[in-house]
C-alpha atoms as a PDB file:
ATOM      1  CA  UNK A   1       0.000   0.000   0.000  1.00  0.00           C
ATOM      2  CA  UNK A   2       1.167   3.337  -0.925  1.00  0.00           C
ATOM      3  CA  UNK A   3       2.521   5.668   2.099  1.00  0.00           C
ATOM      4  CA  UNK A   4      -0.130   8.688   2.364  1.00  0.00           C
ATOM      5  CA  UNK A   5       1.673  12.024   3.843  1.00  0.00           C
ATOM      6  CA  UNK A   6      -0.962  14.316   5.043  1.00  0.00           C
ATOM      7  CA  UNK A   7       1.534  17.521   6.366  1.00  0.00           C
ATOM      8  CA  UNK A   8      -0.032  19.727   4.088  1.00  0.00           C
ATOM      9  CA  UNK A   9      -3.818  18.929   5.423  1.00  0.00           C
ATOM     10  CA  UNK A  10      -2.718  19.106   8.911  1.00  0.00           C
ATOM     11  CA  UNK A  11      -1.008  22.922   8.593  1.00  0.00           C
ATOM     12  CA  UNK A  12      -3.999  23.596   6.666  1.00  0.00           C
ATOM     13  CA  UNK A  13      -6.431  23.215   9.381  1.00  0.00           C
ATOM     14  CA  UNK A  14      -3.668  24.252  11.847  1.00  0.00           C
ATOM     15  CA  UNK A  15      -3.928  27.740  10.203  1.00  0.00           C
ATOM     16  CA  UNK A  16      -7.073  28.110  10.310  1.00  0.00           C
ATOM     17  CA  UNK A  17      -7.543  27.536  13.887  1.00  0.00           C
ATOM     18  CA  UNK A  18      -4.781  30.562  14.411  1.00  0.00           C
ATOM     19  CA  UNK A  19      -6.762  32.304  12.159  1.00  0.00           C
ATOM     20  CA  UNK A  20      -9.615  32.412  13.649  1.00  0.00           C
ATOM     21  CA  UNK A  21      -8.313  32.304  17.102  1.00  0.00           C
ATOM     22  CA  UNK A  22      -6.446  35.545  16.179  1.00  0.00           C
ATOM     23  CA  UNK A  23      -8.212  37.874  18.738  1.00  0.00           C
ATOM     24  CA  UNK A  24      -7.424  35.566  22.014  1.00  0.00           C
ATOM     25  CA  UNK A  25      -5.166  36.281  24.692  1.00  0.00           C
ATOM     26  CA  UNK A  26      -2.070  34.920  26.011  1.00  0.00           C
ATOM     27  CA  UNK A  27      -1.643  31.191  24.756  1.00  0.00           C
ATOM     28  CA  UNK A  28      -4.891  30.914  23.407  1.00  0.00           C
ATOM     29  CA  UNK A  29      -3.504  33.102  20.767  1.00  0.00           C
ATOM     30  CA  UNK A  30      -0.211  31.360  20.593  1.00  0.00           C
ATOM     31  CA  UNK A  31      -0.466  27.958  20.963  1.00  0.00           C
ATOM     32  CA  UNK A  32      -2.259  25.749  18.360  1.00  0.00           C
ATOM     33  CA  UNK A  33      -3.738  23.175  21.765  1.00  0.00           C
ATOM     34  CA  UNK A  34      -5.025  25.173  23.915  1.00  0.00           C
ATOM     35  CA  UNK A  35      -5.919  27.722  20.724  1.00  0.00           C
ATOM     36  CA  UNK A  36      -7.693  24.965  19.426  1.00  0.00           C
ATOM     37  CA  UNK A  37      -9.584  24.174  22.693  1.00  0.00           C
ATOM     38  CA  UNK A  38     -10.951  28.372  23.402  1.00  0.00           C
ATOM     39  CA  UNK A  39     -12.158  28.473  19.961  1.00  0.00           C
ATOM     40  CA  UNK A  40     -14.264  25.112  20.319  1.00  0.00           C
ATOM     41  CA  UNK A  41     -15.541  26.912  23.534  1.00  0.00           C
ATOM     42  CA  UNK A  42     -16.047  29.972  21.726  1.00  0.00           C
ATOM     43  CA  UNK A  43     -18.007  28.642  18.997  1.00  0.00           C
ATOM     44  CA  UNK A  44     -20.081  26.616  21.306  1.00  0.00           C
ATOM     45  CA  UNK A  45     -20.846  29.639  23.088  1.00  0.00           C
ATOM     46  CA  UNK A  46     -22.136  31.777  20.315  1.00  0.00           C
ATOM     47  CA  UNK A  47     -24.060  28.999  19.009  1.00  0.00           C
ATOM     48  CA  UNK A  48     -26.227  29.157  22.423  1.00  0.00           C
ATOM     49  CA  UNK A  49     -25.835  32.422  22.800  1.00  0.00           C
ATOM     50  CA  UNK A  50     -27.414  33.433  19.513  1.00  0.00           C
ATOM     51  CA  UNK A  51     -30.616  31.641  20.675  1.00  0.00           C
ATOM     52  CA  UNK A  52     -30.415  32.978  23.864  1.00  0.00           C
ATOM     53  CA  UNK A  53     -30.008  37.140  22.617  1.00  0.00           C
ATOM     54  CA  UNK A  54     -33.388  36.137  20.762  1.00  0.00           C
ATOM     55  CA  UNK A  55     -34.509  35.282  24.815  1.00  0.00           C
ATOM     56  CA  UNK A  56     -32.963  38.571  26.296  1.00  0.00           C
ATOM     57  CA  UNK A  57     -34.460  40.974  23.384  1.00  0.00           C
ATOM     58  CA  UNK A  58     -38.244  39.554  23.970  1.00  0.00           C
ATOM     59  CA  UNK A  59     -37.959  40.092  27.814  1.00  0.00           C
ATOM     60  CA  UNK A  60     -36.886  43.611  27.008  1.00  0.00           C
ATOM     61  CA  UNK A  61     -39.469  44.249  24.591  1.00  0.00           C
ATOM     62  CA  UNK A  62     -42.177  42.677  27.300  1.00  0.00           C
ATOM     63  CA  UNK A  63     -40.780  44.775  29.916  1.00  0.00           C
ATOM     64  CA  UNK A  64     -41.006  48.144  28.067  1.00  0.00           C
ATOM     65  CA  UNK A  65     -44.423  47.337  27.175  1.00  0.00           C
ATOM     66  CA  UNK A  66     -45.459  46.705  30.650  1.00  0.00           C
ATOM     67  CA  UNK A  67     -44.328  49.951  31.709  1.00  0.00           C
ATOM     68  CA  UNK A  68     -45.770  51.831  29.096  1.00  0.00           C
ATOM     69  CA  UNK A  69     -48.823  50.072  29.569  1.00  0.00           C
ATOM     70  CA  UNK A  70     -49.167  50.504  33.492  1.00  0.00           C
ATOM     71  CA  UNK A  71     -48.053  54.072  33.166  1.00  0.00           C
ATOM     72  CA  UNK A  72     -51.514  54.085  31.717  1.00  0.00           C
ATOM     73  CA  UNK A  73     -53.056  51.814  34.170  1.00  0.00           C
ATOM     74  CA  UNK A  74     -53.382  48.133  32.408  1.00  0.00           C
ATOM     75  CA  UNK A  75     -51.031  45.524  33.167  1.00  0.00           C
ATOM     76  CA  UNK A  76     -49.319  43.590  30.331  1.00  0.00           C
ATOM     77  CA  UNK A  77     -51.437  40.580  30.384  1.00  0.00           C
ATOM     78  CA  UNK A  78     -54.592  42.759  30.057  1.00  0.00           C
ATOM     79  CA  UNK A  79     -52.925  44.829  27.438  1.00  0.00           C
ATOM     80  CA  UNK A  80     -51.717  41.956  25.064  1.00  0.00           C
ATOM     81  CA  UNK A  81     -55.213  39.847  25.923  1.00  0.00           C
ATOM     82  CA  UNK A  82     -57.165  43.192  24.918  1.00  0.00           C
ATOM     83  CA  UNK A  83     -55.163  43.227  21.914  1.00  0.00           C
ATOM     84  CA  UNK A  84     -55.509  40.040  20.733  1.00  0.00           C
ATOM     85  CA  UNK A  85     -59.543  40.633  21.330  1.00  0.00           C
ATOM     86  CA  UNK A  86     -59.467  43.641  19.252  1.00  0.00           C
ATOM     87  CA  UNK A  87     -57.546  41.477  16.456  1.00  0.00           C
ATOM     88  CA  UNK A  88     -54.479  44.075  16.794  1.00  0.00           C
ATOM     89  CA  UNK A  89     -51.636  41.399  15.500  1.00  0.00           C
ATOM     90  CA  UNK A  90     -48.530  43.797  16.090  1.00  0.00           C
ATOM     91  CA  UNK A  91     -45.156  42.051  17.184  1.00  0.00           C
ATOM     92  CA  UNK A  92     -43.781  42.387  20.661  1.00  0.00           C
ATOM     93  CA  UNK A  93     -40.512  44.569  19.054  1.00  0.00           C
ATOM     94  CA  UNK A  94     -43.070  46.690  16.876  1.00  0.00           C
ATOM     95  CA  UNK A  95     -45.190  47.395  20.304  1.00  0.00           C
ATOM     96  CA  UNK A  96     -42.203  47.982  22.364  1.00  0.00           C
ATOM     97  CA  UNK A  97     -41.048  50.713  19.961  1.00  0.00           C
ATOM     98  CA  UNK A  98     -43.925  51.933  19.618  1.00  0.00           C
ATOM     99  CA  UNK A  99     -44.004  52.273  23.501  1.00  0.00           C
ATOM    100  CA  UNK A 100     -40.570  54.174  23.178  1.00  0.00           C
ATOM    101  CA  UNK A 101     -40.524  56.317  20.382  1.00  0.00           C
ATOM    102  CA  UNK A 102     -44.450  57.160  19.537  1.00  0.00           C
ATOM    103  CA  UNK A 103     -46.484  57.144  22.465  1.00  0.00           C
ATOM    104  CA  UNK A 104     -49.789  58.573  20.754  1.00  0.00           C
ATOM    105  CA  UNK A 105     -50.054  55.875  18.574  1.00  0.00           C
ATOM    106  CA  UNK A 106     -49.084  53.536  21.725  1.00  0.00           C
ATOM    107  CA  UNK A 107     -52.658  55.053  23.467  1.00  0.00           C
ATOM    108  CA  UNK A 108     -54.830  54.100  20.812  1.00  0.00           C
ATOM    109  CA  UNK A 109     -53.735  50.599  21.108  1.00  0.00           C
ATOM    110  CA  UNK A 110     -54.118  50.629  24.543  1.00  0.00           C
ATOM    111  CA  UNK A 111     -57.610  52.454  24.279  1.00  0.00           C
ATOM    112  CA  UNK A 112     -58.408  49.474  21.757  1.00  0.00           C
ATOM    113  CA  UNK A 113     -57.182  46.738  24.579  1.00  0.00           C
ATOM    114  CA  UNK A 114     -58.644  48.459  27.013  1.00  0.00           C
ATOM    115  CA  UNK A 115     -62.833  48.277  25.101  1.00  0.00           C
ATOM    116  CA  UNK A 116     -61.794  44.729  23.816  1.00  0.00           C
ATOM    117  CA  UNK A 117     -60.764  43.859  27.520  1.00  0.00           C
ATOM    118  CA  UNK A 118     -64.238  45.502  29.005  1.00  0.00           C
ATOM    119  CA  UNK A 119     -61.524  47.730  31.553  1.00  0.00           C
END
């Protein structure tokens, strides 16, 4: 059987760790094992951690709209069940900015939620 030398593979993929572990401190940067072992870490982190931004941003969106909506006197769960009475289908992002940045048209969705909810 012929004699297989795979050098050239192996640097291959040895460079492109380095490459990509080119931001990384210390011997993470330098050395190709423990290089090799942050950016499995790393990429298993932003993996989860792109679901879990998705997590974060709706709790923030659900917060703002709370306050708004209290500020006003209706709690959330009123607000959204009011909404969903009225057959309002808006996102929880577009409500939230809504919330922030335009609170007139914010009141007459909670005026709507707040017939459809009998409150």
């Amino acid at each position: 059987m012929a004699r297989i030398k795979r050098g050239v593979h192996g640097l291959k993929h040895r460079r492109k760790v380095m490459k990509l572990a080119k931001g990384f401190r210390a011997a993470r940067r330098r050395n190709y094992r423990v290089a090799n072992e942050a950016l499995l870490k790393s990429l298993a982190y932003a993996f989860r951690d792109r679901r879990v931004r998705k997590r974060d941003f709706r709790s923030l969106w659900i917060s703002r709209i709370n306050a708004a909506a209290r500020r006003e006197g209706l709690s959330y769960s009123v607000f959204m069940h009011g909404l969903k009475k009225s057959g309002v289908s808006l996102n929880r992002k577009a409500l939230a900015d809504l919330a922030v940045t335009d609170q007139k048209a914010f009141d007459v969705l909670l005026n709507l939620a707040r017939e459809a909810a009998g409150k």
